[in-house]
N, C-alpha and C. Protein backbone atom coordinates (compact mmCIF):
# COMPACT_ATOMS: atom_id res chain seq x y z
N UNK A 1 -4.15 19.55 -63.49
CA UNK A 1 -5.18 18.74 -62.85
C UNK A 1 -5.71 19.50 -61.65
N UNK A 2 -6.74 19.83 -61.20
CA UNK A 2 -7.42 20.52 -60.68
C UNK A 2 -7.79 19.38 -59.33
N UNK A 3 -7.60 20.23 -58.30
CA UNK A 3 -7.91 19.44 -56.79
C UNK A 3 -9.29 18.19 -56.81
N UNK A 4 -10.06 18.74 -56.99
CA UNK A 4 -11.27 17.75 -57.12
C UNK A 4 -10.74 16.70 -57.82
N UNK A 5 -10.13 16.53 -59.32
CA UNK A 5 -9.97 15.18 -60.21
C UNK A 5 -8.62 15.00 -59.48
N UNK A 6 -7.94 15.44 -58.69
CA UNK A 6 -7.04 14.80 -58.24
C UNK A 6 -7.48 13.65 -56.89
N UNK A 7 -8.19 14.57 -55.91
CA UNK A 7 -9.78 13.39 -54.98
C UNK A 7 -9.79 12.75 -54.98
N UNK A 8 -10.76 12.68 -56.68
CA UNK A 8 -11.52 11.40 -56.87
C UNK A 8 -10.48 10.12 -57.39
N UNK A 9 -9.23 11.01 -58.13
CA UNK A 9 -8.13 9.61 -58.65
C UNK A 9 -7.69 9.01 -57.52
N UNK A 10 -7.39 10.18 -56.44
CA UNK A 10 -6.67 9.10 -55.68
C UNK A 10 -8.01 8.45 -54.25
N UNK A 11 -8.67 8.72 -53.97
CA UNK A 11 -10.25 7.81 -53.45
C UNK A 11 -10.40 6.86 -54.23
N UNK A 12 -10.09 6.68 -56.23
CA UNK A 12 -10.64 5.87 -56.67
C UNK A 12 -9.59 4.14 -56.72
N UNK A 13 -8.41 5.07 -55.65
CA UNK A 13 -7.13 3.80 -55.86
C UNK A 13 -7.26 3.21 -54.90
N UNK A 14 -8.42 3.68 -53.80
CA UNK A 14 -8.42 2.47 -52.78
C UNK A 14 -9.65 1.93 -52.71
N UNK A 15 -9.58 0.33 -52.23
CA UNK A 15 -10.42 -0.02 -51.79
C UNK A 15 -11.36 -0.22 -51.40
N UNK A 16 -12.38 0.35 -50.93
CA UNK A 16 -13.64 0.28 -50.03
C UNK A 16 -13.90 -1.05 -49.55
N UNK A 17 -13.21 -0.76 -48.19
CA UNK A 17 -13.89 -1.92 -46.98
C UNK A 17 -15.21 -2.29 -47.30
N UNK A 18 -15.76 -3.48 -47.21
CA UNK A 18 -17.56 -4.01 -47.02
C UNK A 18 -17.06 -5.12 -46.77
N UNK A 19 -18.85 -5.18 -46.07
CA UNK A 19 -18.80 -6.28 -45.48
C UNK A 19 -20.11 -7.19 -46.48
N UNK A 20 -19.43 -7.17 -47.26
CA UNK A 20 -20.06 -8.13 -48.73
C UNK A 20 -20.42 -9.49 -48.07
N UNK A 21 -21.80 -10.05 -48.63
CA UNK A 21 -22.15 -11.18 -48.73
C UNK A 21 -22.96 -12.01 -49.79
N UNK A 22 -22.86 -12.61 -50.77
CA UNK A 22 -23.97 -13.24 -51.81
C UNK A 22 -25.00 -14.24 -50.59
N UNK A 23 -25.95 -14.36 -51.32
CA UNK A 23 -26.98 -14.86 -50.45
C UNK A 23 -27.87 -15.48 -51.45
N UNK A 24 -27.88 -17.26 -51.76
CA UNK A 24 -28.85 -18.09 -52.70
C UNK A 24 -30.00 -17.21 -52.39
N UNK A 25 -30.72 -16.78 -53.51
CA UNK A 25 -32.14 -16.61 -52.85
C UNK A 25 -33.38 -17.56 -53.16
N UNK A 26 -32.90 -18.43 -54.18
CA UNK A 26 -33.53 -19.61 -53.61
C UNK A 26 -33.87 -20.30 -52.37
N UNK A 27 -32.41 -20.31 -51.81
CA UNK A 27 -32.59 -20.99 -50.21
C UNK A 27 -33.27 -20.10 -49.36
N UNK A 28 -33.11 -18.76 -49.54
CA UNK A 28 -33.71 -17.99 -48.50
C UNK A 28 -35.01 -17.91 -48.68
N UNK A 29 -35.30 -17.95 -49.94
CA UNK A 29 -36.79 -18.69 -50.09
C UNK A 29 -37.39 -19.95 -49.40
N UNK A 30 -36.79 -20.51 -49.30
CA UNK A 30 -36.96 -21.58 -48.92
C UNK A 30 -36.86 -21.62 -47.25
N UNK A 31 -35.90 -20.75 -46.44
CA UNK A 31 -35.83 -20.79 -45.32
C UNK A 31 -36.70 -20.02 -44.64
N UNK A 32 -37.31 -18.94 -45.53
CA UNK A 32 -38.31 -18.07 -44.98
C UNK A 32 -39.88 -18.49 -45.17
N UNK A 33 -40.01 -19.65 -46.16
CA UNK A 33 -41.66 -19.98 -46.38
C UNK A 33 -42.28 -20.07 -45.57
N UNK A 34 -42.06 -20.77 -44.30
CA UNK A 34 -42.62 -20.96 -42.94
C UNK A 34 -43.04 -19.67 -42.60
N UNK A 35 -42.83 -18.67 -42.97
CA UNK A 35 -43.62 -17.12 -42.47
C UNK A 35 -44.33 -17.08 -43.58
N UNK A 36 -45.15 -17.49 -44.45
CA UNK A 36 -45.79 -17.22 -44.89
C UNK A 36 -47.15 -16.89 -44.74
N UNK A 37 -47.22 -18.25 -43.36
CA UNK A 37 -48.56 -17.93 -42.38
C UNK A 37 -47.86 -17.18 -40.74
N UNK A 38 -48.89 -15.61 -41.13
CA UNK A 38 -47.77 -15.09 -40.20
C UNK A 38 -48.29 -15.42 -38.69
N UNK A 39 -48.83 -16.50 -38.42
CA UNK A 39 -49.14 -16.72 -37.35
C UNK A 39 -47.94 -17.71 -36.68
N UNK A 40 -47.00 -18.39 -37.37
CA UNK A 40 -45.82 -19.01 -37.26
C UNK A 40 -44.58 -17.45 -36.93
N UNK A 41 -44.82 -16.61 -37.64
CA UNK A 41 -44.03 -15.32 -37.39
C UNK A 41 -44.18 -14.84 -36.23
N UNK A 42 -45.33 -14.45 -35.35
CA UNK A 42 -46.02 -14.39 -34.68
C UNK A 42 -45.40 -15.17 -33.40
N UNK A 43 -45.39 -16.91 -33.84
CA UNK A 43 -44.70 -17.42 -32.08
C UNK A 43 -43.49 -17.72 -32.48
N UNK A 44 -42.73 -16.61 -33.58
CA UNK A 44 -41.13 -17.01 -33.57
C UNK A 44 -40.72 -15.46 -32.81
N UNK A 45 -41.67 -14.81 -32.52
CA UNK A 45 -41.19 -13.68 -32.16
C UNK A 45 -41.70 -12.38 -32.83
N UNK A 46 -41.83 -12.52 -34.00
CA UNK A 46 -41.73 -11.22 -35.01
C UNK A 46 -43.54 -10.48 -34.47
N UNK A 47 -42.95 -9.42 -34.61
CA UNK A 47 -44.50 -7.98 -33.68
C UNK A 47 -44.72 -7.28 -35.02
N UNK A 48 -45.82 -6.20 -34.73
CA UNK A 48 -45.95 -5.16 -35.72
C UNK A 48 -45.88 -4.35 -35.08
N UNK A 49 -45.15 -3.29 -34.52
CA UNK A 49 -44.88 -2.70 -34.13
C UNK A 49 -45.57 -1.20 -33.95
N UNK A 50 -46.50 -0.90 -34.83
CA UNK A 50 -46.95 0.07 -35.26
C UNK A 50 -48.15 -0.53 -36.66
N UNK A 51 -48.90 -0.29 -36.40
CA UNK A 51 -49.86 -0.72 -38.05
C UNK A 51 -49.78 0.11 -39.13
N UNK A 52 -48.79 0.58 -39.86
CA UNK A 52 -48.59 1.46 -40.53
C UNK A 52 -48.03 0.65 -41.88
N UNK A 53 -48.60 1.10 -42.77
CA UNK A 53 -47.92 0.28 -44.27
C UNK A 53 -47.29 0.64 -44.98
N UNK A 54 -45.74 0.74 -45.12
CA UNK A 54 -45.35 1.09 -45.95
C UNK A 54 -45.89 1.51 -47.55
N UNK A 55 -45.84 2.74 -47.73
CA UNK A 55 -45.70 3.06 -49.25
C UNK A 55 -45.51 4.42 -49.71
N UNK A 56 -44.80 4.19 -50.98
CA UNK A 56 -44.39 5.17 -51.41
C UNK A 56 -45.26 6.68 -51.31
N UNK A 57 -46.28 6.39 -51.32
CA UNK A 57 -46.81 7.56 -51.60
C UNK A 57 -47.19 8.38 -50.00
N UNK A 58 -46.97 7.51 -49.26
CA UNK A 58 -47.61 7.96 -47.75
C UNK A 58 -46.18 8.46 -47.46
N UNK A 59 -45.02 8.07 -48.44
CA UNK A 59 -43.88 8.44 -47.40
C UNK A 59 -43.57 9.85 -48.18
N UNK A 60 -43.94 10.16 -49.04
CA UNK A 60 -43.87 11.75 -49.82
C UNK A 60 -43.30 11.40 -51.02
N UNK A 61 -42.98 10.34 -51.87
CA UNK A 61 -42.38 9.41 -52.61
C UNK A 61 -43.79 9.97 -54.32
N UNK A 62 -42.86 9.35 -55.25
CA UNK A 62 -43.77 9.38 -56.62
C UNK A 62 -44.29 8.11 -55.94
N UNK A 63 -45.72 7.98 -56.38
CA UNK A 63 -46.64 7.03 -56.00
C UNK A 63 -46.42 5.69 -56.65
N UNK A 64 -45.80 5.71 -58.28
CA UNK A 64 -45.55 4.51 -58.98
C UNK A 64 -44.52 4.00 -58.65
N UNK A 65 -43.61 4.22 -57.40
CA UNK A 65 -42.57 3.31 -56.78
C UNK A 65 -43.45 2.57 -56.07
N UNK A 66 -44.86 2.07 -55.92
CA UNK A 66 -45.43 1.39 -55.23
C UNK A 66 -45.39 1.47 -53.93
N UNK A 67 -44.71 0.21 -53.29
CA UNK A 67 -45.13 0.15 -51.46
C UNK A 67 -43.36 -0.72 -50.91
N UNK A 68 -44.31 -1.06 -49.99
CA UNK A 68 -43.17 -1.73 -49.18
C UNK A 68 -44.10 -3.19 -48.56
N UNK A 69 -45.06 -2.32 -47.36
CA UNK A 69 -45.85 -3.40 -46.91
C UNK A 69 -45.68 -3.28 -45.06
N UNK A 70 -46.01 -4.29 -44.25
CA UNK A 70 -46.52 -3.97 -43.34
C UNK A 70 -45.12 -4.68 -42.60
N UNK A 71 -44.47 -4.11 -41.93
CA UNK A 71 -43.18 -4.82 -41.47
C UNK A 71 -43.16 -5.20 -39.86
N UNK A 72 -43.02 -6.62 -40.02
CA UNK A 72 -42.94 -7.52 -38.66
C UNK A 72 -41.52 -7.28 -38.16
N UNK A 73 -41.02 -7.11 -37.13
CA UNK A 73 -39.90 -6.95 -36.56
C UNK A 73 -39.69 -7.77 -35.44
N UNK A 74 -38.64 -8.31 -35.48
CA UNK A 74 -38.20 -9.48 -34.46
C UNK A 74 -37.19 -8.38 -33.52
N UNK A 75 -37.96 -8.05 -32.07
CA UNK A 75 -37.12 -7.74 -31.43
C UNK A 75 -35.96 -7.93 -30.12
N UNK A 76 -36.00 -8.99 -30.81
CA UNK A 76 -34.34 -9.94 -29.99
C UNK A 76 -33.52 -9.56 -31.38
N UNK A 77 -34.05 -9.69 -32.42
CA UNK A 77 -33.09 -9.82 -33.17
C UNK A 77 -32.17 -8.39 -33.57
N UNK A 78 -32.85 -7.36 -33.37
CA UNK A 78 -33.12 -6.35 -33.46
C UNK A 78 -32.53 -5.25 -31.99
N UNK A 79 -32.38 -6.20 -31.16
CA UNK A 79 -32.07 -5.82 -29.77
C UNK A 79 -32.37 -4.47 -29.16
N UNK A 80 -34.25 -4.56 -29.63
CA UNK A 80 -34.70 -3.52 -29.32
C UNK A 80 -35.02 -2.29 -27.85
N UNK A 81 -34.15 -1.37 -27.89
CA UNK A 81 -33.87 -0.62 -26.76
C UNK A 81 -35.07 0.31 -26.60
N UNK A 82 -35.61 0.77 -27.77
CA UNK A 82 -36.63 1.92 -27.57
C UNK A 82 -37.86 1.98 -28.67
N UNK A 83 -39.15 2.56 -28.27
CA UNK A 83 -39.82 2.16 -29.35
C UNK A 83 -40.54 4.03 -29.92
N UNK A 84 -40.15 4.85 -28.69
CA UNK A 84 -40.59 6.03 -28.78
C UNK A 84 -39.68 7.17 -28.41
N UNK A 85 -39.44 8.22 -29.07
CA UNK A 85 -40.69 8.63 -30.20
C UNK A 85 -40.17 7.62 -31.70
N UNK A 86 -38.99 7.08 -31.75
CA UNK A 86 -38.45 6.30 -32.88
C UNK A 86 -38.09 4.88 -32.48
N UNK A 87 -38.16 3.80 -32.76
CA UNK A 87 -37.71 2.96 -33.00
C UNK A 87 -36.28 2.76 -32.79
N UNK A 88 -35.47 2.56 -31.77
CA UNK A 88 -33.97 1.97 -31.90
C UNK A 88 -33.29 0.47 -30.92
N UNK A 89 -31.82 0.55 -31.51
CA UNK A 89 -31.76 -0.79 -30.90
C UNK A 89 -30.59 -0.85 -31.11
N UNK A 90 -29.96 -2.25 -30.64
CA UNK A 90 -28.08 -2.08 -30.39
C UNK A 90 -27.90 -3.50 -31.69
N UNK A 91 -29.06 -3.51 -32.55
CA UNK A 91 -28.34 -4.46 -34.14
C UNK A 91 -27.38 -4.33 -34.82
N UNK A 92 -26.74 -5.24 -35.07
CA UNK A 92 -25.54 -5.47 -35.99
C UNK A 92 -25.58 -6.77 -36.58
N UNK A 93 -27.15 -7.05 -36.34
CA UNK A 93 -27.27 -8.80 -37.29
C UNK A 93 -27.56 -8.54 -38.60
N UNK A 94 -26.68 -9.40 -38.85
CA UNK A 94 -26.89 -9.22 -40.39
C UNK A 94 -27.03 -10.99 -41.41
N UNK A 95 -27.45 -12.11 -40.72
CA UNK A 95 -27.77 -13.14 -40.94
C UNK A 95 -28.90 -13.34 -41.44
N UNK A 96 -28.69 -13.53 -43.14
CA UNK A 96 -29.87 -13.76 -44.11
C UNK A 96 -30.74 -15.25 -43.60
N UNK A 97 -30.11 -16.21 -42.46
CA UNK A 97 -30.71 -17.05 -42.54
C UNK A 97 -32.16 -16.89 -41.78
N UNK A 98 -32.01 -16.28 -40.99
CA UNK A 98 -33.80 -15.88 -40.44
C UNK A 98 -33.44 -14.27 -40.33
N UNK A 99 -34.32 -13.48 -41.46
CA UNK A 99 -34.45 -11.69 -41.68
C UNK A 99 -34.53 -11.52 -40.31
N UNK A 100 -34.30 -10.59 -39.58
CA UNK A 100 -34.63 -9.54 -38.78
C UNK A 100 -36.63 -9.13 -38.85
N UNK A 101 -36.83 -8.66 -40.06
CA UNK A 101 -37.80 -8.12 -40.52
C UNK A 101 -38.79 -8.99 -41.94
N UNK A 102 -39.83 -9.25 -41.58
CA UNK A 102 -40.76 -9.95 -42.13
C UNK A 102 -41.53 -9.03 -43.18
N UNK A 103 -42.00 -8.75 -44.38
CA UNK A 103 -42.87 -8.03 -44.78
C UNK A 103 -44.10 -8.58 -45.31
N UNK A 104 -45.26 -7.68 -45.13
CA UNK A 104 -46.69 -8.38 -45.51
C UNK A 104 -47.21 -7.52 -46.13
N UNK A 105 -48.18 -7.83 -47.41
CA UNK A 105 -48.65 -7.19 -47.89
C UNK A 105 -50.60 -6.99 -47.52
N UNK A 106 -51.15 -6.35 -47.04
CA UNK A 106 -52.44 -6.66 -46.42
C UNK A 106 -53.42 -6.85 -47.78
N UNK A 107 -54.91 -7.78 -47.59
CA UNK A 107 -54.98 -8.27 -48.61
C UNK A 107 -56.69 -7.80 -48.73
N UNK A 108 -57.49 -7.94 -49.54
CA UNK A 108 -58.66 -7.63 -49.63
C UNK A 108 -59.72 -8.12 -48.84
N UNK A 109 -59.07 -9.49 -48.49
CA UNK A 109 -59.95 -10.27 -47.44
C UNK A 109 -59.70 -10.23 -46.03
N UNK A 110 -58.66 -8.93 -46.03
CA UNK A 110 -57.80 -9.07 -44.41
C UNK A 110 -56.90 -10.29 -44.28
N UNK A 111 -56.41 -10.52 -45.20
CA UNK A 111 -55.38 -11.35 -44.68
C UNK A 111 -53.85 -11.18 -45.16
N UNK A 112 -52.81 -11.45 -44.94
CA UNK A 112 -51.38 -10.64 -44.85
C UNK A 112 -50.56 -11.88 -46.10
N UNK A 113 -49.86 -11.44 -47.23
CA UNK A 113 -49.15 -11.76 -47.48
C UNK A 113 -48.19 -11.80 -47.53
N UNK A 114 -46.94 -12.77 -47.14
CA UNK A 114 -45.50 -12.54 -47.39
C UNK A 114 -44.65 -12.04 -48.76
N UNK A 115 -44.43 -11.00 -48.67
CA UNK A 115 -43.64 -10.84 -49.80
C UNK A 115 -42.12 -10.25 -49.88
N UNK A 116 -41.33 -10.19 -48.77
CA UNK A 116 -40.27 -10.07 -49.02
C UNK A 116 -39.90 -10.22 -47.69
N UNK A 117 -38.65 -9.69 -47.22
CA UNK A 117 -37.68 -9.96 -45.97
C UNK A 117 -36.64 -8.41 -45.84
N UNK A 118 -36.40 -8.24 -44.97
CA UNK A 118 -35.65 -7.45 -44.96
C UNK A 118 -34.25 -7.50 -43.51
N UNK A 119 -33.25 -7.03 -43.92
CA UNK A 119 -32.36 -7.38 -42.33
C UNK A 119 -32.23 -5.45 -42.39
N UNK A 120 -31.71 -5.22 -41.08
CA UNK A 120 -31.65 -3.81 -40.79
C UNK A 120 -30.59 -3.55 -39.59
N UNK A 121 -29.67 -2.85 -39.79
CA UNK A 121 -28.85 -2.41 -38.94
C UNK A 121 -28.45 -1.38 -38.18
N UNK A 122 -28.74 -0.57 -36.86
CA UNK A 122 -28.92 0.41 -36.00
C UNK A 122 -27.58 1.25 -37.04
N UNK A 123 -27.70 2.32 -36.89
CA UNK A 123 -26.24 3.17 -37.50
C UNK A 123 -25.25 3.57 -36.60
N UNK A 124 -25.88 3.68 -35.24
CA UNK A 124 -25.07 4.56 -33.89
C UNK A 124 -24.56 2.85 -33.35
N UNK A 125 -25.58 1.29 -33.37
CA UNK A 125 -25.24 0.27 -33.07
C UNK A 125 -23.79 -0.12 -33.28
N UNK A 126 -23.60 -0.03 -34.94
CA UNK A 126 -22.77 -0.45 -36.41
C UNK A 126 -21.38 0.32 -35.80
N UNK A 127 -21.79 1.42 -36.18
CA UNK A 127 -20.52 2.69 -35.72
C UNK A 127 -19.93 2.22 -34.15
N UNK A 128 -21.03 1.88 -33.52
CA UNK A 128 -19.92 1.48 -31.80
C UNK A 128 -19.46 0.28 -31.66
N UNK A 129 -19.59 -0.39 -32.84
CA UNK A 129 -19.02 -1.83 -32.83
C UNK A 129 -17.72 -1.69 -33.49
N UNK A 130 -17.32 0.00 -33.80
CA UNK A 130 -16.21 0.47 -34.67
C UNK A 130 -16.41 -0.51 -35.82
N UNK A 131 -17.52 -0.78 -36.65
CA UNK A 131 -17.59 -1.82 -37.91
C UNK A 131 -17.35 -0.34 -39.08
N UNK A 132 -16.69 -0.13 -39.60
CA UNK A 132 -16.62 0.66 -40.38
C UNK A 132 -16.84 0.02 -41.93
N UNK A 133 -17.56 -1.02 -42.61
CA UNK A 133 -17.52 -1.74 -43.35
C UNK A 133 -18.99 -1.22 -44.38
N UNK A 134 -18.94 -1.30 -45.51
CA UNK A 134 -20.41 -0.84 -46.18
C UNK A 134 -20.95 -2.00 -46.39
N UNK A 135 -22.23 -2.28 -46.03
CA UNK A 135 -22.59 -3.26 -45.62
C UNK A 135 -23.46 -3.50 -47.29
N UNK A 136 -22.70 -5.03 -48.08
CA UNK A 136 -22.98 -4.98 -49.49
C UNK A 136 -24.20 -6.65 -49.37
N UNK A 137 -25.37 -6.98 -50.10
CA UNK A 137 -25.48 -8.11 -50.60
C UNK A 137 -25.85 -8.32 -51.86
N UNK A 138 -25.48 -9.24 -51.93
CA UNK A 138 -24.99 -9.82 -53.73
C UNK A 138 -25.02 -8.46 -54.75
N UNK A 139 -23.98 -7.71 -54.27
CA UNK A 139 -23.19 -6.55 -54.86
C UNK A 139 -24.44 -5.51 -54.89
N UNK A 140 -25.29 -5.44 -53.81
CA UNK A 140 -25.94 -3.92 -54.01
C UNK A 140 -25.81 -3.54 -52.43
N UNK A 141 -25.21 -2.03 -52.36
CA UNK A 141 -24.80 -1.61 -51.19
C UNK A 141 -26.28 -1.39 -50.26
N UNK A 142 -26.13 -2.17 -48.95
CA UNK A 142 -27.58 -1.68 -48.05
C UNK A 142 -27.68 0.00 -48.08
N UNK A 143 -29.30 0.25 -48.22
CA UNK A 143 -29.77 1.51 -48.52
C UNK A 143 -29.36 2.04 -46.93
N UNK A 144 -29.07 3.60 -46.90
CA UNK A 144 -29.19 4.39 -45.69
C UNK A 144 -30.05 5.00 -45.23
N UNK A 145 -31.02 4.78 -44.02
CA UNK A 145 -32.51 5.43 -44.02
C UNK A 145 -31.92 6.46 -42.74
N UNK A 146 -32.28 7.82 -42.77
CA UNK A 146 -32.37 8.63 -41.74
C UNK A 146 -33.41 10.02 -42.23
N UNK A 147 -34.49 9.93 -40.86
CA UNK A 147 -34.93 11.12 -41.70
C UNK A 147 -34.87 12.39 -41.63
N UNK A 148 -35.56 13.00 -42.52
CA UNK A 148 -35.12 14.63 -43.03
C UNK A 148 -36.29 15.06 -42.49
N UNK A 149 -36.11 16.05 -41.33
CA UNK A 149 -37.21 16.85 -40.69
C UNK A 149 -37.55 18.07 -41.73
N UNK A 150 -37.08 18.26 -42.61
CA UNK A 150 -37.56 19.03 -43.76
C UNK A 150 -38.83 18.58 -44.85
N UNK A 151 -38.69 17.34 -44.67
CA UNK A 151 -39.79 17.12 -45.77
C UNK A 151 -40.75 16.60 -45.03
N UNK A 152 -41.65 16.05 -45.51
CA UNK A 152 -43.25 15.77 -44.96
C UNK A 152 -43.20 14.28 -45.02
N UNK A 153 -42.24 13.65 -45.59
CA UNK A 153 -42.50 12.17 -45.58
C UNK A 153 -41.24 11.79 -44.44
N UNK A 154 -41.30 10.26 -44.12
CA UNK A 154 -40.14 9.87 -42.87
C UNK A 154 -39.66 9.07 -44.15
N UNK A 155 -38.65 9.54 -43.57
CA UNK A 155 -37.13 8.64 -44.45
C UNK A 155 -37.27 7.27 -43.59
N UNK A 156 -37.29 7.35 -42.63
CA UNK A 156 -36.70 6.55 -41.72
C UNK A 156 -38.05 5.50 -41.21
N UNK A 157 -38.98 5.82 -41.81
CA UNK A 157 -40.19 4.62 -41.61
C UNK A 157 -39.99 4.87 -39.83
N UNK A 158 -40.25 5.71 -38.90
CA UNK A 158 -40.59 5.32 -37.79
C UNK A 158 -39.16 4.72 -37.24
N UNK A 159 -37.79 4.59 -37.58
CA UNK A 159 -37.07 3.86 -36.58
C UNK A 159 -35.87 5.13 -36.78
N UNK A 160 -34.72 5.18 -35.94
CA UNK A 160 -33.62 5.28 -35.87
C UNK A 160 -32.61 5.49 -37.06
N UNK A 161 -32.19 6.65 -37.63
CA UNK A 161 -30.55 5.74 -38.86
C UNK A 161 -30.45 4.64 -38.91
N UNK A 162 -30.58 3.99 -39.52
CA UNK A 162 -30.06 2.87 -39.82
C UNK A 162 -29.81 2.08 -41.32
N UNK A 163 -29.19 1.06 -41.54
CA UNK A 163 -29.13 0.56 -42.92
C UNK A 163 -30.04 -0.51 -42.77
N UNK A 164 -30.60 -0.38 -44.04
CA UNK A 164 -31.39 -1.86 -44.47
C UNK A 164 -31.49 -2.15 -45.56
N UNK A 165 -31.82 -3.34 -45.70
CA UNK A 165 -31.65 -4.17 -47.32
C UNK A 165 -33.51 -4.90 -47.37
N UNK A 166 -33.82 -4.93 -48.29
CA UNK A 166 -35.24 -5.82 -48.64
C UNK A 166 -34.48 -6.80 -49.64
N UNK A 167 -35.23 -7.77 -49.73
CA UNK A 167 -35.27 -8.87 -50.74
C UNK A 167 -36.93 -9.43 -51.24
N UNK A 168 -37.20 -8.91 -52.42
CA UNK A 168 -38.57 -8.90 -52.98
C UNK A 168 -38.08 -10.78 -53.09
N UNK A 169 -38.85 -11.61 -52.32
CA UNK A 169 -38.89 -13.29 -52.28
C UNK A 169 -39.86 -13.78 -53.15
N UNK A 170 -41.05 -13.21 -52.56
CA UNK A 170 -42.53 -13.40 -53.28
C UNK A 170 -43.08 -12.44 -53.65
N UNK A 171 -42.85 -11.33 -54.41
CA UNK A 171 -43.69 -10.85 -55.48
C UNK A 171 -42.53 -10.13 -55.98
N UNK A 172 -42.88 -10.11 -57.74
CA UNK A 172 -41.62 -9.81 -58.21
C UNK A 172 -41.63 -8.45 -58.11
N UNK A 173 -40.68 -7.65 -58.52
CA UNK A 173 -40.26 -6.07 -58.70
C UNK A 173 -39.52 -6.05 -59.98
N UNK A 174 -40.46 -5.34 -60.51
CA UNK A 174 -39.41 -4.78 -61.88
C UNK A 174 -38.38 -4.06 -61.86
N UNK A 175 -38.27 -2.92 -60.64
CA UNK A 175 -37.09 -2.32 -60.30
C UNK A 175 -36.21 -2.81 -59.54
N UNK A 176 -36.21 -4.67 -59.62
CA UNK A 176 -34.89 -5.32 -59.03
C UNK A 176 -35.57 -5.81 -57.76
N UNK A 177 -34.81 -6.80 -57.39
CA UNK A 177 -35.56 -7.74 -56.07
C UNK A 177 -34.64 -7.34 -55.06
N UNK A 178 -33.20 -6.29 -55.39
CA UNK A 178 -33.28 -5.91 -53.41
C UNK A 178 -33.61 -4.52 -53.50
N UNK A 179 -34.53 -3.84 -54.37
CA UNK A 179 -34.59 -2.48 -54.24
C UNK A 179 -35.73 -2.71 -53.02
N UNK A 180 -35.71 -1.36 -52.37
CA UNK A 180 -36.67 -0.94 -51.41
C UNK A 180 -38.16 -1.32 -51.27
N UNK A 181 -38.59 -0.24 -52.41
CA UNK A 181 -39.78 -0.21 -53.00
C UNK A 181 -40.57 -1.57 -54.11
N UNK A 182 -42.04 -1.48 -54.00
CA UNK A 182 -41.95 -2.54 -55.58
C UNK A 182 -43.29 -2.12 -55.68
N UNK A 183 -43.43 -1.32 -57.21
CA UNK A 183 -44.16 -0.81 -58.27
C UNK A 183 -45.66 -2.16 -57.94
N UNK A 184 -45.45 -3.59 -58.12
CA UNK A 184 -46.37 -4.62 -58.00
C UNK A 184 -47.10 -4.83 -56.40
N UNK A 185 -46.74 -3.74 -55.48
CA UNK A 185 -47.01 -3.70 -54.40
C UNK A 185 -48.03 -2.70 -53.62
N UNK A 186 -48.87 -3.20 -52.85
CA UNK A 186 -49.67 -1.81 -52.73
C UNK A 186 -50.27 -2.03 -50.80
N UNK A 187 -50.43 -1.05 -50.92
CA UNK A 187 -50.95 -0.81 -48.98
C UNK A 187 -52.52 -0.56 -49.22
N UNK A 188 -53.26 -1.00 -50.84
CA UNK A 188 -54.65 -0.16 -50.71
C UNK A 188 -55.51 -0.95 -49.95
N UNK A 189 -55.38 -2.13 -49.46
CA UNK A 189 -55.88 -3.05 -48.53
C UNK A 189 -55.66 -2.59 -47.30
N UNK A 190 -55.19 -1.51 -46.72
CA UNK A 190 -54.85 -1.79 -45.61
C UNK A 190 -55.64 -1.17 -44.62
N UNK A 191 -56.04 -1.71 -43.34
CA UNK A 191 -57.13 -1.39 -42.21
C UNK A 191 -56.24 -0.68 -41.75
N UNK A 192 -56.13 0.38 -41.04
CA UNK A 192 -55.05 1.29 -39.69
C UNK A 192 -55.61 0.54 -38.76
């Protein structure tokens, strides 16, 4: 048996700590409708931080992973420390009952639709809270964003390392409702 398959047998006999949660997404549907008019988002707190729209193709991405959308950020929730040259903050919320992060899709008539939610967690925040836990919901591990000064697109959308999760609420995704991206999504509406 050769060092490597010996590794992975014995890595594969333990555990992995997370900090797993299932989450109805019915209810969270339901708890998030009230942002649908984001002018309620708006006096709960949530900013745009930047007018920039997520999508695949602006981020150096194949273009048919679609978009993301225009992301509102609540920064209490977010316990936002800095906004330049990146985005950071001392988060470790991770409470599906009101997202962190709002997403909108901009619309032909100028007006913003809700279509998903997202929570997001600082990485340097996470790590000094000694949380050493992989942060899972309803069994898909939160994505790791940091970016690569090598390529031409930002990994990191403008903020800090950090983990985050989306939940496609209102518009579906064929590639799964907590993936990132969604193919049915687009930024071609969008004013800078």
């Amino acid at each position: 048996m050769n060092g490597y398959v010996s590794l992975t047998l014995i890595a594969s006999t333990f555990a992995t700590s997370a900090f797993a949660v299932d989450v109805d997404l019915d209810q969270l549907r339901s708890d998030v409708a009230k942002y649908k008019d984001v002018t309620v988002a708006l006096a709960d707190g949530y900013i745009l931080p930047e007018n920039h729209c997520v999508s695949a193709k602006g981020e150096g991405l194949p273009p048919e992973l679609g978009a993301m959308g225009l992301h509102y950020i609540n920064p209490m929730l977010l316990e936002i420390t800095a906004t330049a040259p990146r985005v950071d903050g001392k988060s470790t919320y991770t409470d599906w009952k009101q997202p962190s992060v709002l997403i909108y899709e901009p619309q032909e008539d100028g007006s913003l639709e809700l279509v998903a939610v997202e929570n997001l967690v600082f990485e340097a925040a996470w790590n000094g809270a000694a949380k050493s836990e992989e942060l899972v919901l309803n069994g898909r591990k939160w994505d790791h964003m940091a970016d690569d000064a090598s390529t031409p697109g930002d990994e990191a959308h403008g903020f800090m390392p950090h983990y985050d999760q989306h939940v496609w609420l209102f518009r579906e995704n064929p590639m799964g409702e907590l993936m990132p991206f969604n193919p049915n999504a687009t930024c071609d509406h969008h004013k800078p």
